[in-house]
C-alpha atoms as a PDB file:
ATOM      1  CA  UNK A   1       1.330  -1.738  -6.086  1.00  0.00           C
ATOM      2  CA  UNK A   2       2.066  -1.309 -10.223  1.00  0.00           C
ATOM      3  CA  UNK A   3      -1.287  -3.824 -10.508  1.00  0.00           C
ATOM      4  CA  UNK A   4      -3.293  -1.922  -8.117  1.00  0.00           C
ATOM      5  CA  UNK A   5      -2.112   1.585  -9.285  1.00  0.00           C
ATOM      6  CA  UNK A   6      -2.409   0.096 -12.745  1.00  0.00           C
ATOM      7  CA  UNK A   7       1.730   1.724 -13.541  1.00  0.00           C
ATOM      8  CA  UNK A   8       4.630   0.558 -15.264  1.00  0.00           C
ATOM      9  CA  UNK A   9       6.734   0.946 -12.189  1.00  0.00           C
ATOM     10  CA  UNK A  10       6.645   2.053  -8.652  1.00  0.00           C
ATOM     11  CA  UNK A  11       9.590   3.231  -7.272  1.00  0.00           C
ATOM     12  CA  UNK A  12      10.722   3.696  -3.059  1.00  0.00           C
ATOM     13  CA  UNK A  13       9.355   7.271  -3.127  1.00  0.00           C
ATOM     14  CA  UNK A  14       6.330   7.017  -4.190  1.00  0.00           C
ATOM     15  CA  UNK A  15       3.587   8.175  -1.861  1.00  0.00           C
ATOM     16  CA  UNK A  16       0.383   9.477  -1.826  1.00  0.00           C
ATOM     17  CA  UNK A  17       1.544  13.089  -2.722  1.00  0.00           C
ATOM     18  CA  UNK A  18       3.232  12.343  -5.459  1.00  0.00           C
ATOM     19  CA  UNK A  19       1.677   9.244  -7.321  1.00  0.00           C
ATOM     20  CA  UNK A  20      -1.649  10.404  -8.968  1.00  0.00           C
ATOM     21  CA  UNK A  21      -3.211   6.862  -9.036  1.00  0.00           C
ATOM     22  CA  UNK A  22      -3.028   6.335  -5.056  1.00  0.00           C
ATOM     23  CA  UNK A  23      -6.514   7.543  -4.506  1.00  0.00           C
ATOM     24  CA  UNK A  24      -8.463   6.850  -1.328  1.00  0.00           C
ATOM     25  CA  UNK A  25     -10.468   3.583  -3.160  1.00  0.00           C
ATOM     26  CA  UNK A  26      -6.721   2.268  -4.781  1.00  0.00           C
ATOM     27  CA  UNK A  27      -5.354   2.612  -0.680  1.00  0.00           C
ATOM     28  CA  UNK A  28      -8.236   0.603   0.475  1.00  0.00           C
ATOM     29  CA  UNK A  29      -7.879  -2.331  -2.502  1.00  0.00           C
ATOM     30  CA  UNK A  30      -3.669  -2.030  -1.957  1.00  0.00           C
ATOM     31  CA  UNK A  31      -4.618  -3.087   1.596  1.00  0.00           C
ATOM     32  CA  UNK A  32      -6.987  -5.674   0.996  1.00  0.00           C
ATOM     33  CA  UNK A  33      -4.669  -7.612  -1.794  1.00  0.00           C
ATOM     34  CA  UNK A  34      -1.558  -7.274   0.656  1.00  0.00           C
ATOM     35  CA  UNK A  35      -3.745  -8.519   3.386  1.00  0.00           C
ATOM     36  CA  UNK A  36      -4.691 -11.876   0.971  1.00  0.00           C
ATOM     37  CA  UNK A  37      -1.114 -12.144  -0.514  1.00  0.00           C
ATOM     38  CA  UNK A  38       0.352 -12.485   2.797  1.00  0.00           C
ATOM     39  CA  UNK A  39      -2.423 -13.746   4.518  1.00  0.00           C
ATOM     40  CA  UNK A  40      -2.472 -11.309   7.130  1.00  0.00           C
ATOM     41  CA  UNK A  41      -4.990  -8.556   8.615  1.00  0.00           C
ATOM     42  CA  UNK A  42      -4.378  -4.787   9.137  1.00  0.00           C
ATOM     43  CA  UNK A  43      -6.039  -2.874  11.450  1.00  0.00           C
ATOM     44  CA  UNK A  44      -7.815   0.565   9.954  1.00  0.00           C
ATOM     45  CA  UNK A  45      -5.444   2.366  11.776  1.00  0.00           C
ATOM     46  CA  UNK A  46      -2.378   0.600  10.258  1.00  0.00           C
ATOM     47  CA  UNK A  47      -3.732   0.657   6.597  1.00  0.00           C
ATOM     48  CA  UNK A  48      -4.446   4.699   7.323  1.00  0.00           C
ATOM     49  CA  UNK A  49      -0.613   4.807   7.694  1.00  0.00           C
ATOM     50  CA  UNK A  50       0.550   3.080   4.620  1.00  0.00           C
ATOM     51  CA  UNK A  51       1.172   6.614   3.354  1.00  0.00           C
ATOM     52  CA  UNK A  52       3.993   5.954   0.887  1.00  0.00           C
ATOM     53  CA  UNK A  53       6.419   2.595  -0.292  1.00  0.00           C
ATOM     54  CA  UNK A  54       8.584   2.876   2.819  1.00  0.00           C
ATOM     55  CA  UNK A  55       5.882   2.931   5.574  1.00  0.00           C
ATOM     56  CA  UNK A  56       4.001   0.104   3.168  1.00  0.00           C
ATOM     57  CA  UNK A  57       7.185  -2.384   3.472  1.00  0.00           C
ATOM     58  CA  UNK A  58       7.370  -1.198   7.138  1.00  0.00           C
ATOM     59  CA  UNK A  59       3.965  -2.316   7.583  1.00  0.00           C
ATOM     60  CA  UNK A  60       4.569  -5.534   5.905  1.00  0.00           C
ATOM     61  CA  UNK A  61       7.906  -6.412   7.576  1.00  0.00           C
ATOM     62  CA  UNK A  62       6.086  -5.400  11.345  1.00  0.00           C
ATOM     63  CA  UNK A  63       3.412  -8.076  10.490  1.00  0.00           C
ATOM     64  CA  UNK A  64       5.403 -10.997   8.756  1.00  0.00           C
END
């Protein structure tokens, strides 16, 4: 998330509200580099509700 946000540090309440960086185009590349790092594929509807950190680890953990 700091490479794709291009930040120092991300911390477990960051979210779409309050991070400037997490634009619509950074969501969609967040997805696709977790999808190659962990060699897995999300659904539209699952990367729609990576909202903030906590629903992003959620994701990850549901998947893995």
């Amino acid at each position: 998330m700091r490479m794709t946000f291009g930040v120092d540090e991300v911390t477990t309440d960051a979210s779409q509200k309050n991070c400037e960086q997490w634009d619509s185009l950074r969501h969609l590349t967040l997805a696709s580099e977790l999808e190659e790092a962990f060699d897995l594929e999300l659904e539209p509807e699952e990367i729609a509700e990576m909202t903030d950190f906590a629903r992003v680890v959620a994701m990850l953990k549901s998947k893995l």
